[in-house]
C-alpha atoms as a PDB file:
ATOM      1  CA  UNK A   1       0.000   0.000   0.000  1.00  0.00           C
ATOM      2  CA  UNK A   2       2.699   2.412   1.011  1.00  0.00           C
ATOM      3  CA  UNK A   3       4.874   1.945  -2.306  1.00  0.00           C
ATOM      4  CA  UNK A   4       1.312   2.512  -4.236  1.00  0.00           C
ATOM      5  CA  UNK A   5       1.231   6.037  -2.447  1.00  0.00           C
ATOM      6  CA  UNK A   6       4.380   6.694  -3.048  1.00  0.00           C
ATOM      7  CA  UNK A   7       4.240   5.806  -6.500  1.00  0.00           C
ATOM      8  CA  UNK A   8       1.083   8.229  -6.555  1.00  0.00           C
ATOM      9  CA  UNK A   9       2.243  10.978  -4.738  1.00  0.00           C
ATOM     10  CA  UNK A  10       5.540  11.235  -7.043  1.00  0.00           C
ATOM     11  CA  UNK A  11       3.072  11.398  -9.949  1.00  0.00           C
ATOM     12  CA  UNK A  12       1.427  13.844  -8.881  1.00  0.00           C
ATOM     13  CA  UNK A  13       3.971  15.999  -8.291  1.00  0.00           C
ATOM     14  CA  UNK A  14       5.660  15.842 -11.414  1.00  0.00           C
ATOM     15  CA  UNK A  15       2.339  16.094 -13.121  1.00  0.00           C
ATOM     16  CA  UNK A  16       1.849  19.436 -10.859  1.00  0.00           C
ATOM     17  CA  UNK A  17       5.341  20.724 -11.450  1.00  0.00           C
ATOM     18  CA  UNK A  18       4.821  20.213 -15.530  1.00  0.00           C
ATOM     19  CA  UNK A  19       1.516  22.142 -15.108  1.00  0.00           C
ATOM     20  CA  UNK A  20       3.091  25.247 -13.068  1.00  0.00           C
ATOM     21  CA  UNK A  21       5.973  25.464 -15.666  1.00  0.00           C
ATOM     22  CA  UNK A  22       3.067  25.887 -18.583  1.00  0.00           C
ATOM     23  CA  UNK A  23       1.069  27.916 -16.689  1.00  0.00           C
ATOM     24  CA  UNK A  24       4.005  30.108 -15.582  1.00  0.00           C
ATOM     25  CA  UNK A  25       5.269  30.041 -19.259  1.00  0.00           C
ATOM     26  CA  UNK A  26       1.566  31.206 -20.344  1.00  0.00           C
ATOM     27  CA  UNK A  27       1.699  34.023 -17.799  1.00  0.00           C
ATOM     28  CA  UNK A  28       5.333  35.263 -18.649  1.00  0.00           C
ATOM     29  CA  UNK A  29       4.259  35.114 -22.476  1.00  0.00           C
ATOM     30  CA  UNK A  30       1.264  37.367 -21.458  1.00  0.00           C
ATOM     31  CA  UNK A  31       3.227  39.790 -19.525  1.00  0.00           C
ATOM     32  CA  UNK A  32       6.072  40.097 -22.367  1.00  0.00           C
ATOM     33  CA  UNK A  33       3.392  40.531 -24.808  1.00  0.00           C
ATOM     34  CA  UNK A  34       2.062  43.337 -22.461  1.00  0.00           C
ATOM     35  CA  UNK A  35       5.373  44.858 -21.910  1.00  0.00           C
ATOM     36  CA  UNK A  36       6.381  44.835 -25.717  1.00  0.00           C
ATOM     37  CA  UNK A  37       2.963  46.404 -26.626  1.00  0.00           C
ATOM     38  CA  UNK A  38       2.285  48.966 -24.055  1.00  0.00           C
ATOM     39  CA  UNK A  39       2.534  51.809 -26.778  1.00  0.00           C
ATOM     40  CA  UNK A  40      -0.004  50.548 -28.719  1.00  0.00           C
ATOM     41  CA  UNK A  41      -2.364  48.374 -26.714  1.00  0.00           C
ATOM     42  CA  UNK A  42      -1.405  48.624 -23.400  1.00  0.00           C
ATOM     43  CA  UNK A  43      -4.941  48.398 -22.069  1.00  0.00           C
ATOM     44  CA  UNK A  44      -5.551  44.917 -23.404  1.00  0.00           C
ATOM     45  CA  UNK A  45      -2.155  43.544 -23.380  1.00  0.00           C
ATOM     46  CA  UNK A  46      -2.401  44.302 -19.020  1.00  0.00           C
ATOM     47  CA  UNK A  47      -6.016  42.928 -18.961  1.00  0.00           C
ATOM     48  CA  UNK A  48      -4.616  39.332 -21.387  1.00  0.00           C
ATOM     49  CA  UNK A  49      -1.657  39.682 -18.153  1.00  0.00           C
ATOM     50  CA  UNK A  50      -4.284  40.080 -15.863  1.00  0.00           C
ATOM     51  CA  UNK A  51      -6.709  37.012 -16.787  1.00  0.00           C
ATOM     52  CA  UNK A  52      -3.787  34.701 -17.386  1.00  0.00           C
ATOM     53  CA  UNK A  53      -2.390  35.285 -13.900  1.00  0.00           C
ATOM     54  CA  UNK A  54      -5.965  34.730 -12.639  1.00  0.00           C
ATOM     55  CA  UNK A  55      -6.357  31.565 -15.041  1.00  0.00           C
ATOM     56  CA  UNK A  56      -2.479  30.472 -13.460  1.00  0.00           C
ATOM     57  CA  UNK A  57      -4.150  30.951  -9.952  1.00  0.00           C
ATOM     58  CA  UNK A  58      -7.182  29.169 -10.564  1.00  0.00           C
ATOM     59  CA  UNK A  59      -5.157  25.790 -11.689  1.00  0.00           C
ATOM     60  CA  UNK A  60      -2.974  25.923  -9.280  1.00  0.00           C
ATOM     61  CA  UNK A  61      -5.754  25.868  -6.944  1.00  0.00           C
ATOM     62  CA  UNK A  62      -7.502  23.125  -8.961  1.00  0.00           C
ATOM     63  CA  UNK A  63      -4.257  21.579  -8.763  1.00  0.00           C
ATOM     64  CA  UNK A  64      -4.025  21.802  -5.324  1.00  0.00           C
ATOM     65  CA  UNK A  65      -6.848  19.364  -4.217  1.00  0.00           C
ATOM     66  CA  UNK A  66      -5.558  16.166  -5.556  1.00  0.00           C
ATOM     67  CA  UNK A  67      -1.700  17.004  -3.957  1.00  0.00           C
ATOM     68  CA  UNK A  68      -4.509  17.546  -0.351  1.00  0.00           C
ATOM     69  CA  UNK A  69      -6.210  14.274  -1.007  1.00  0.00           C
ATOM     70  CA  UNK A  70      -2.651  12.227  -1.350  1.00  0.00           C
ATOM     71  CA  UNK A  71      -1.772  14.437   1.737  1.00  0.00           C
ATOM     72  CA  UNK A  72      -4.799  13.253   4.049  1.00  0.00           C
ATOM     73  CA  UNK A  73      -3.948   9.687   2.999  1.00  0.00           C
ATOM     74  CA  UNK A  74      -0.620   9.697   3.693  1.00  0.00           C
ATOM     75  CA  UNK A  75      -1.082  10.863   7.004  1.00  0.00           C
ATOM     76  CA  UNK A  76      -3.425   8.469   7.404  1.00  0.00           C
ATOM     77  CA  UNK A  77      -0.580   5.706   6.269  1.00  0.00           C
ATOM     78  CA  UNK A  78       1.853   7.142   8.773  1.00  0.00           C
ATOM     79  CA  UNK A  79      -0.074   6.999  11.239  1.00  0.00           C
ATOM     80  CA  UNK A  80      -1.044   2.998  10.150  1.00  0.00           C
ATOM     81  CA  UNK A  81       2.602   2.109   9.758  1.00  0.00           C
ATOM     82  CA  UNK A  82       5.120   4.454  10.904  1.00  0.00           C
ATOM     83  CA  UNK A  83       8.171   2.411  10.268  1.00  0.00           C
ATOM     84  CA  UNK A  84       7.467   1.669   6.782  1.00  0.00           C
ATOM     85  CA  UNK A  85       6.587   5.328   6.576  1.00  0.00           C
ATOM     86  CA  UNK A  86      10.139   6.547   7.909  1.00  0.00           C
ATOM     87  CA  UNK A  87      11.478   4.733   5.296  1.00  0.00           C
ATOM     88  CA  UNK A  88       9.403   5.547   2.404  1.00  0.00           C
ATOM     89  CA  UNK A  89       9.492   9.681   4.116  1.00  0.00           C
ATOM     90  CA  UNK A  90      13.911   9.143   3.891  1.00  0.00           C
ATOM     91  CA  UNK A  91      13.565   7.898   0.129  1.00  0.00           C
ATOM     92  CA  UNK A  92      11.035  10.600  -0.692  1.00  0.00           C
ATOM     93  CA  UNK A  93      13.552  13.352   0.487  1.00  0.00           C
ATOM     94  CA  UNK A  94      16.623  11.968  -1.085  1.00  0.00           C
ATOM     95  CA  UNK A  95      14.073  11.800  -4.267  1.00  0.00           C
ATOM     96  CA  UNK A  96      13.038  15.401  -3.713  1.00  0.00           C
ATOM     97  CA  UNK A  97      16.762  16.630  -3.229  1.00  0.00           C
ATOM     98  CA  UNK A  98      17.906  14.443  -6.174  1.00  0.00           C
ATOM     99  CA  UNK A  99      15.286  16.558  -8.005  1.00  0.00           C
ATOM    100  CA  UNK A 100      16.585  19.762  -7.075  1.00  0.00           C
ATOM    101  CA  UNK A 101      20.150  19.425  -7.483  1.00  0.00           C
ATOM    102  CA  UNK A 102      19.641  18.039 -11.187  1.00  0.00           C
ATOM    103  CA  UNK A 103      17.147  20.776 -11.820  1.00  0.00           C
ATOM    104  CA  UNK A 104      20.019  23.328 -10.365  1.00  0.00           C
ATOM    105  CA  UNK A 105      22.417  21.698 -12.284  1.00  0.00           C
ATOM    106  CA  UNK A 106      20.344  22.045 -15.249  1.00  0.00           C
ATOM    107  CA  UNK A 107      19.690  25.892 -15.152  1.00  0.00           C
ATOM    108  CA  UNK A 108      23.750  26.459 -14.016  1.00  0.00           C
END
């Protein structure tokens, strides 16, 4: 059960990383797009900014409510089997870490 969740919850957040990256891309398109055009259209190009920050917001937030479902049940799991959840917790951090660094080492 506790290598299903994990198995889930790494999904998920890779799924939920990929989707912030778009949406950030999407907003950061809009607000060069407003910047390059604020002679012309200024008006519209900061209301386009303005809707696809909201939009980014909104899916974050829909976003959200799976990541707080895995959460609730993998407290629940802890709580059902703790030592099988200290382990799985260590391999999820060295996961997480091994994430970071190779995203660092990426953008460096």
């Amino acid at each position: 059960m506790s290598k299903s969740i994990n198995k889930d919850l790494r999904e998920d957040v890779k799924d939920l990383r990929e989707n912030i990256d778009e949406t950030l891309e999407d907003v950061a398109r809009a607000l060069k797009s407003a910047a390059e055009s604020l002679s012309d259209e200024s008006e519209e190009a900061i209301a386009k900014a303005a809707v696809a920050v909201r939009k980014a917001a909104d899916a974050l937030s829909e976003k959200a409510k799976p990541a707080k479902a895995m959460a609730d049940k993998a407290v629940q799991e802890v709580k059902d089997h703790p030592i099988v959840s200290a382990g799985a917790a260590l391999t999820a951090a060295a996961l997480l870490i091994s994430l970071l660094v190779a995203e660092r080492r990426k953008k460096g």
